[in-house]
Protein backbone atom coordinates (compact mmCIF):
# COMPACT_ATOMS: atom_id res chain seq x y z
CA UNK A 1 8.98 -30.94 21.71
CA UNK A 2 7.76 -27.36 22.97
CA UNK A 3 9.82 -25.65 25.12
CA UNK A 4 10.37 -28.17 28.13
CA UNK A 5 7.43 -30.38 27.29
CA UNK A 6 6.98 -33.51 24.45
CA UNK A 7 4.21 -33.39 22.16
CA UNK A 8 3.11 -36.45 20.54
CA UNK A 9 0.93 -37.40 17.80
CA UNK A 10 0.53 -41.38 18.55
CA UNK A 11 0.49 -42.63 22.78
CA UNK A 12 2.67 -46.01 22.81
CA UNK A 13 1.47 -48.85 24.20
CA UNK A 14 -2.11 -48.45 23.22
CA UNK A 15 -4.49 -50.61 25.41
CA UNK A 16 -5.69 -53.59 23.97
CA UNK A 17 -9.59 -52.93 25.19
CA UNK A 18 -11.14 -49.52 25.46
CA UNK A 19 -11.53 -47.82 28.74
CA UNK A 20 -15.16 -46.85 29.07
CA UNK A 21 -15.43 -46.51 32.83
CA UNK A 22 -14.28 -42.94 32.95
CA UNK A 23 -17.49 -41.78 34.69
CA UNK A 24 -16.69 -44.08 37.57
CA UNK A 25 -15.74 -40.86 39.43
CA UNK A 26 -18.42 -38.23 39.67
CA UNK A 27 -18.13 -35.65 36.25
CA UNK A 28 -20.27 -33.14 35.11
CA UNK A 29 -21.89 -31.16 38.02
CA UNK A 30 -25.18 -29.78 37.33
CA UNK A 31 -27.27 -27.73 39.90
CA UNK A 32 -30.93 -27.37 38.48
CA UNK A 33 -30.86 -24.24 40.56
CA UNK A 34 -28.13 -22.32 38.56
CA UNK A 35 -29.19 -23.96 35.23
CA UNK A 36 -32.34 -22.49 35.40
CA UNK A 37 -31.37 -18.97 37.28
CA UNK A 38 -31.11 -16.77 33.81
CA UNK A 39 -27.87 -15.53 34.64
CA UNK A 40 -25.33 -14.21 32.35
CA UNK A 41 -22.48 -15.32 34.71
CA UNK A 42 -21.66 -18.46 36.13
CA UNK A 43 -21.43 -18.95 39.78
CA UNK A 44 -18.32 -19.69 41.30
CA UNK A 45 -18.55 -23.44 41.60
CA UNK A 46 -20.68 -23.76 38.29
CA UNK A 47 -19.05 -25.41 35.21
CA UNK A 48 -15.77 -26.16 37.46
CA UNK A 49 -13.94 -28.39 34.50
CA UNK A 50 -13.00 -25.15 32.38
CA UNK A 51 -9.55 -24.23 32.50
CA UNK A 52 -7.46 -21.30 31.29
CA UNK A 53 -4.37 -21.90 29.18
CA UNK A 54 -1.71 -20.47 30.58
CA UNK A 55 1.33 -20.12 27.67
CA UNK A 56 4.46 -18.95 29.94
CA UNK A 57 5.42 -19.55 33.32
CA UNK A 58 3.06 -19.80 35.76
CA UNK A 59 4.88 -17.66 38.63
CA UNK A 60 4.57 -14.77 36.09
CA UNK A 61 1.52 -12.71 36.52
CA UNK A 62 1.76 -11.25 32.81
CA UNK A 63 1.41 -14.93 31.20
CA UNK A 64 -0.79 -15.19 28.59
CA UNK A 65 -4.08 -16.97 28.01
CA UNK A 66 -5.01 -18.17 24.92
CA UNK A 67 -7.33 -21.22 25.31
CA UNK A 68 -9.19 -22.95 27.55
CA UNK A 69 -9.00 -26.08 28.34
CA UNK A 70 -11.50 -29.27 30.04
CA UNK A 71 -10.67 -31.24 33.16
CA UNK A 72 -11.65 -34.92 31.94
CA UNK A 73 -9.59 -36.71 34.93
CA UNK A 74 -6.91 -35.78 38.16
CA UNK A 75 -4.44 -35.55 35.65
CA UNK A 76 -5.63 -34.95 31.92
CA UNK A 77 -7.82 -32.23 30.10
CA UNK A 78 -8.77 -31.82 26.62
CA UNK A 79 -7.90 -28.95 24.12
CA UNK A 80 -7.99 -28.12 20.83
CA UNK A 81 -4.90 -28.95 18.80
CA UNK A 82 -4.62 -25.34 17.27
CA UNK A 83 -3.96 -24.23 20.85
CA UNK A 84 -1.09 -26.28 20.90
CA UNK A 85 0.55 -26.83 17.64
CA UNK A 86 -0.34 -22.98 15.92
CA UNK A 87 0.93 -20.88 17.95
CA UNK A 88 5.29 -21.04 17.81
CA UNK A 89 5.66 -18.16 19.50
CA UNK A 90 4.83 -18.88 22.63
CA UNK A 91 4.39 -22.94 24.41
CA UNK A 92 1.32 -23.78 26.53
CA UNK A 93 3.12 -25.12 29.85
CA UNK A 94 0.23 -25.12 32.22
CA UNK A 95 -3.51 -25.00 33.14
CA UNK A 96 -5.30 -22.87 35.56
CA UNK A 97 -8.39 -24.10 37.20
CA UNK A 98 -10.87 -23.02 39.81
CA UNK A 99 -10.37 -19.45 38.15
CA UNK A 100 -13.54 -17.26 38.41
CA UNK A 101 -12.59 -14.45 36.27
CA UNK A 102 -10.54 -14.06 33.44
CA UNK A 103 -8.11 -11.50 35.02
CA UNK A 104 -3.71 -11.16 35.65
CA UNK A 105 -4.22 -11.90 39.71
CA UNK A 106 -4.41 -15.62 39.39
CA UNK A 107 -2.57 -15.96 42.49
CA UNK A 108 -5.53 -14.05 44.75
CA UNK A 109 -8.94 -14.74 44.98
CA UNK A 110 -11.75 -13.81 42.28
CA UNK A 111 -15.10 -11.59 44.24
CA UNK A 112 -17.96 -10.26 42.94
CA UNK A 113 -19.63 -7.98 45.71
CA UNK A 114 -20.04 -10.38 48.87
CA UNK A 115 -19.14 -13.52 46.32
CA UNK A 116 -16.05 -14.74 46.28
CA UNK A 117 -13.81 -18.36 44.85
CA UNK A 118 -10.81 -19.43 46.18
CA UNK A 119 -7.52 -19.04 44.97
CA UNK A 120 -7.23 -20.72 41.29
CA UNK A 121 -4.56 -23.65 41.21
CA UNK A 122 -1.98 -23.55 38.33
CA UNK A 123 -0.88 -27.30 37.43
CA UNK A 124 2.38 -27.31 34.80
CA UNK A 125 1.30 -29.55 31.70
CA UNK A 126 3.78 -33.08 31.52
CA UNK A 127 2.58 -33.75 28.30
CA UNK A 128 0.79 -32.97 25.61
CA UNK A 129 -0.53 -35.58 22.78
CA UNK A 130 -2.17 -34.37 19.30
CA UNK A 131 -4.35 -35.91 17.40
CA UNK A 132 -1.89 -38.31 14.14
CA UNK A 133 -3.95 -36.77 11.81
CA UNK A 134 -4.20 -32.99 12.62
CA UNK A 135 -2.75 -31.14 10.04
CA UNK A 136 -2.52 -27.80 11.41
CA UNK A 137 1.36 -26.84 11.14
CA UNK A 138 0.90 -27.94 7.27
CA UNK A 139 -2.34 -25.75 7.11
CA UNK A 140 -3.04 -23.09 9.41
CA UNK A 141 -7.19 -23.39 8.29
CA UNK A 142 -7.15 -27.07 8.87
CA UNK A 143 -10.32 -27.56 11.15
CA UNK A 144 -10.22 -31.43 10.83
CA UNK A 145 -9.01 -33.84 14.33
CA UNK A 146 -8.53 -30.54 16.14
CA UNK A 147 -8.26 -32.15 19.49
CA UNK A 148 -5.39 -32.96 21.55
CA UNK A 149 -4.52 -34.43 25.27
CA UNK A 150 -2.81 -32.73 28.28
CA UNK A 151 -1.41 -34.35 30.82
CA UNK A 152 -0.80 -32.55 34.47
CA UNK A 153 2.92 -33.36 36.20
CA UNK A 154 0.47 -33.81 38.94
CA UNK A 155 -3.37 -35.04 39.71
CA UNK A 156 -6.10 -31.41 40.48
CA UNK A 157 -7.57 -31.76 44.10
CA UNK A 158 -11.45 -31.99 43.28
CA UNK A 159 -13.30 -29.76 44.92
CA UNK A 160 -17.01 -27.78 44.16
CA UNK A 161 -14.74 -25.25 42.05
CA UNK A 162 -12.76 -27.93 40.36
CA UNK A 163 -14.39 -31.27 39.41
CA UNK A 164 -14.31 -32.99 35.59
CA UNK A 165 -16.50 -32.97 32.67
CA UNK A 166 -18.23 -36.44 31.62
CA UNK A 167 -17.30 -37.17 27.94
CA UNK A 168 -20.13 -38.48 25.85
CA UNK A 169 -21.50 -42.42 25.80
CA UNK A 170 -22.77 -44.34 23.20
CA UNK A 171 -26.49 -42.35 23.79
CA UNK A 172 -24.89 -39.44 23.32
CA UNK A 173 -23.85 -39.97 19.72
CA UNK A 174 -26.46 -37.99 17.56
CA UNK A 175 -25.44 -34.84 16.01
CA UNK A 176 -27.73 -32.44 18.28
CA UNK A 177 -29.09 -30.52 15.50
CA UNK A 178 -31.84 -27.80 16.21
CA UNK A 179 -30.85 -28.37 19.55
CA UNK A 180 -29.74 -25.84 22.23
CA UNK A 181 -26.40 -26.37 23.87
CA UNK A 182 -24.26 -25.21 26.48
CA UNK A 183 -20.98 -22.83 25.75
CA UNK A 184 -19.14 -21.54 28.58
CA UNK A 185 -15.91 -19.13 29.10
CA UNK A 186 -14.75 -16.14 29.58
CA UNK A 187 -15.99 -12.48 28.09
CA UNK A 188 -14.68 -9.55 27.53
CA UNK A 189 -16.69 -6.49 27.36
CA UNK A 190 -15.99 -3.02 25.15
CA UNK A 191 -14.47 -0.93 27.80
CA UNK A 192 -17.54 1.78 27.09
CA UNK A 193 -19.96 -0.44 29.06
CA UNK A 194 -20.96 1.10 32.57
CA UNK A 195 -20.45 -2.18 34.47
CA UNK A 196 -16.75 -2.60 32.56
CA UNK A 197 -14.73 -2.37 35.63
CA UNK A 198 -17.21 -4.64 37.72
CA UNK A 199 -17.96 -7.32 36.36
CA UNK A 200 -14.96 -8.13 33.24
CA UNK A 201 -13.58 -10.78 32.43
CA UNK A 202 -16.07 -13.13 34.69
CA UNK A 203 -16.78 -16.76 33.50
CA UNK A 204 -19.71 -16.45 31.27
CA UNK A 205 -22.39 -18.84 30.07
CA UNK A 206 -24.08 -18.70 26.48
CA UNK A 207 -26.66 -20.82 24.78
CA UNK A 208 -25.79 -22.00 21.41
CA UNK A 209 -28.24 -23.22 18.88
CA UNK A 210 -26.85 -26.19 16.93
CA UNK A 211 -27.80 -26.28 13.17
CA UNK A 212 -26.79 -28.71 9.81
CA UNK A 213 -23.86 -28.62 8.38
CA UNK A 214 -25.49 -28.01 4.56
CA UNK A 215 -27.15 -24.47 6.54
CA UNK A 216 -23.36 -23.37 7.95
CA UNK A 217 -21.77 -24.49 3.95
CA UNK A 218 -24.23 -22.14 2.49
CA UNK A 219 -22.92 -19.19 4.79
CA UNK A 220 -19.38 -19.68 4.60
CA UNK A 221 -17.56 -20.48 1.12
CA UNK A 222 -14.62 -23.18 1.06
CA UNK A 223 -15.60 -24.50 4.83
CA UNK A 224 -15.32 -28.44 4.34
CA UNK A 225 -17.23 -30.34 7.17
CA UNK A 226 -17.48 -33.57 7.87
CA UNK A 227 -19.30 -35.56 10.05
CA UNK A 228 -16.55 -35.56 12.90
CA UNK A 229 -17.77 -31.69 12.93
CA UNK A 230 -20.80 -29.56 14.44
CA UNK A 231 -21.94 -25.85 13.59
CA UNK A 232 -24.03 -23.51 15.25
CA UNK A 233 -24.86 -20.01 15.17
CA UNK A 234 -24.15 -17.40 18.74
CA UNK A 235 -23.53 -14.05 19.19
CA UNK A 236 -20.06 -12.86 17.90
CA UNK A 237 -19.42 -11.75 21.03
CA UNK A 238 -18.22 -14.80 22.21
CA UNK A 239 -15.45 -15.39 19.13
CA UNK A 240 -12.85 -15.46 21.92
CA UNK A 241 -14.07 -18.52 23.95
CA UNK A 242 -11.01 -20.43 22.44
CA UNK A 243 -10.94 -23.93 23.19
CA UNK A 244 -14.57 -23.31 25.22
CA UNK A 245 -16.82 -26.40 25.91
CA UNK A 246 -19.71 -27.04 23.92
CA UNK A 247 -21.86 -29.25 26.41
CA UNK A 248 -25.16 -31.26 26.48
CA UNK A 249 -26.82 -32.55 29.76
CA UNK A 250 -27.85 -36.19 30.66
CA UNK A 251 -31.47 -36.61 31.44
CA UNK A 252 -32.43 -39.20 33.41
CA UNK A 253 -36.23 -39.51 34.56
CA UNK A 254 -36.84 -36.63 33.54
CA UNK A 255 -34.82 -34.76 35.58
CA UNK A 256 -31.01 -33.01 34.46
CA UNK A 257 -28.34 -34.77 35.74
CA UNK A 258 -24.94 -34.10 34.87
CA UNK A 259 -23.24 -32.03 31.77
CA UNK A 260 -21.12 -33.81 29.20
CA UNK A 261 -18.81 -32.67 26.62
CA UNK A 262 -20.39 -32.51 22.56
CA UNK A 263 -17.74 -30.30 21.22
CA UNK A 264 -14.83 -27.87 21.17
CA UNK A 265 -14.94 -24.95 18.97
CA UNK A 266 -12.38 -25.01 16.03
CA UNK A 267 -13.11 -22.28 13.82
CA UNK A 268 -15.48 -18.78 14.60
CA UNK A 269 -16.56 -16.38 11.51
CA UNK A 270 -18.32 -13.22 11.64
CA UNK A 271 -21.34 -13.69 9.64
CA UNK A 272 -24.29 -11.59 8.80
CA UNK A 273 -24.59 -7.69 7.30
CA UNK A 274 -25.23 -6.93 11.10
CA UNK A 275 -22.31 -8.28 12.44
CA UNK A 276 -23.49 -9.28 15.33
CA UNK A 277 -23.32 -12.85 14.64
CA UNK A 278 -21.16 -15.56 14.28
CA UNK A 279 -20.65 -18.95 13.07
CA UNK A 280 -19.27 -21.89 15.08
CA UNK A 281 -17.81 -24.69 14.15
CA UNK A 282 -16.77 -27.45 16.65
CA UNK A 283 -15.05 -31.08 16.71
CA UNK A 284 -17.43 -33.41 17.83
CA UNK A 285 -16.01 -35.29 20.84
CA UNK A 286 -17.98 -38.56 20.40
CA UNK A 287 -16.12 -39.43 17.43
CA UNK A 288 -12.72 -39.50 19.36
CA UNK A 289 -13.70 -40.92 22.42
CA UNK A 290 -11.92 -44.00 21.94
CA UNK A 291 -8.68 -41.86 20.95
CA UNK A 292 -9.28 -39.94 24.00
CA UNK A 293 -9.71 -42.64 26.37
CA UNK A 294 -6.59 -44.45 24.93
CA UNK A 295 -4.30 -41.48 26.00
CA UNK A 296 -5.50 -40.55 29.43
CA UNK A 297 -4.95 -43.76 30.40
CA UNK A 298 -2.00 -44.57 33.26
CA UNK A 299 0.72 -46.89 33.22
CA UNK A 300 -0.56 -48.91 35.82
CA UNK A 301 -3.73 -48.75 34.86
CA UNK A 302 -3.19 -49.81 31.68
CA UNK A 303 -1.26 -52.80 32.74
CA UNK A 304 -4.26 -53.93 34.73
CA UNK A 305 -6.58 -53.71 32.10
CA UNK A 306 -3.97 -55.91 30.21
């Protein structure tokens, strides 16, 4: 247990079929409008399943954020285990959503000029399952089943700033190489930038260009992947999206439909005599999908499915 709140590795009383009707509520907003508008910022209803991890209370406007976090369902988002498990000096106890930018007024709303989002909502974490097999408190490098479960005391009010994330379907389940993907969080800029005190700390969106696993081995000694695991290559800028989703979007007669989750990043190296780049690698999501949909699961729903 952390602080207040149980962590678990296995969920008892595991259903006896699969869930796969998660997308029965609407996940994965996509405007063609703001997919397409070049921007580096999001708008304030665009991507509106990212969270920010808050580790301390959430009445206390110094509280850290480490991590982000995806809304999945009312009452569960998905995080990398490392976010949970590696960090002993301090618990994650809740998640902030709705949250334009990346700032310590959580409690007021986020403008940019005549822009503005409401008021983020901060919803204590119940519970928190991680992955059986992560072995990150034995080895601080693990990178392998880096995923884990949160579960809210109480269900998010949907809304166009806060709605869920699809997770990935059967058709989703190729590896997305020499593809280009979505990656989404918050940046800081060096404070020597003229627009510093405008425009910091705002939820940003990055491409990210997905390539083999042999391509990222040859760049980085010692870095064991596995199939369960995707790398790409983005600007190092973006080392601190922690826990940021790596997304792909649903096409459907040839028009965009909806977002879905491909990955969460577990491990970010400067690479390159520049510098200026790094290299990702994520957990594929597809390959826990079962796990996931075992242990976001209710009670009463599971006894139905019974």
């Amino acid at each position: 247990m952390i602080g207040a709140i149980p962590v678990l590795c296995l969920l008892f009383g595991v259903l006896t079929t699969i869930v796969s009707q998660i997308q029965g509520q609407s996940c994965g907003k996509l405007q063609e409008s703001q997919l397409n508008n070049l921007k580096e910022y999001t708008e304030p209803d665009e991507f509106p399943w990212i969270g920010r991890v808050g580790y301390g209370d959430s009445s206390n406007v110094s509280t850290d954020f480490y991590c982000h976090a995806v809304l999945i369902k009312p009452r569960h988002a998905i995080l990398p285990a490392h976010c949970v498990l590696n960090r002993a000096e301090v618990d994650a106890l809740f998640i902030l959503f709705g949250d334009w930018r990346a700032n310590r007024n959580f409690d007021e709303k986020d403008c940019l000029f005549d822009v503005c989002a409401p008021v983020p909502k901060a919803i204590d974490i119940e519970e928190l399952v991680v992955h059986p097999k992560y072995m990150g408190l034995r080895n601080p490098t693990a990178i392998d089943n880096d995923i884990a479960v949160a579960k809210l005391v109480r269900s998010v009010d949907f809304s166009d700033f806060v709605s869920p994330l699809c997770l990935p379907t059967t058709k989703h389940k190729d590896n997305h190489i020499a593809q280009k993907l979505k990656m989404v969080g918050y940046l800081r800029r060096k404070k020597n930038l003229p627009s510093f005190e405008q425009d910091e700390g705002f939820r940003t969106k990055v491409d990210v260009h997905i390539a083999s696993l042999e391509f990222c081995a040859s760049l980085q000694d010692q870095l064991n992947l596995t199939q369960d695991h995707l790398c790409a290559m983005a600007s190092a800028a973006f080392l601190n999206f922690f826990g940021s989703p790596l997304m792909g979007i649903e096409v459907e007669d040839g028009k965009p439909r909806n977002f879905y989750l491909v990955g969460l990043p577990t491990y970010g190296v400067i690479t390159g005599d520049e510098r200026n780049k790094a290299l990702f690698v994520f957990t594929r999501i597809f390959p826990f999908r079962n796990w996931i949909l075992k242990n976001i699961v209710d009670k009463n729903e599971t006894q139905k499915i019974k």
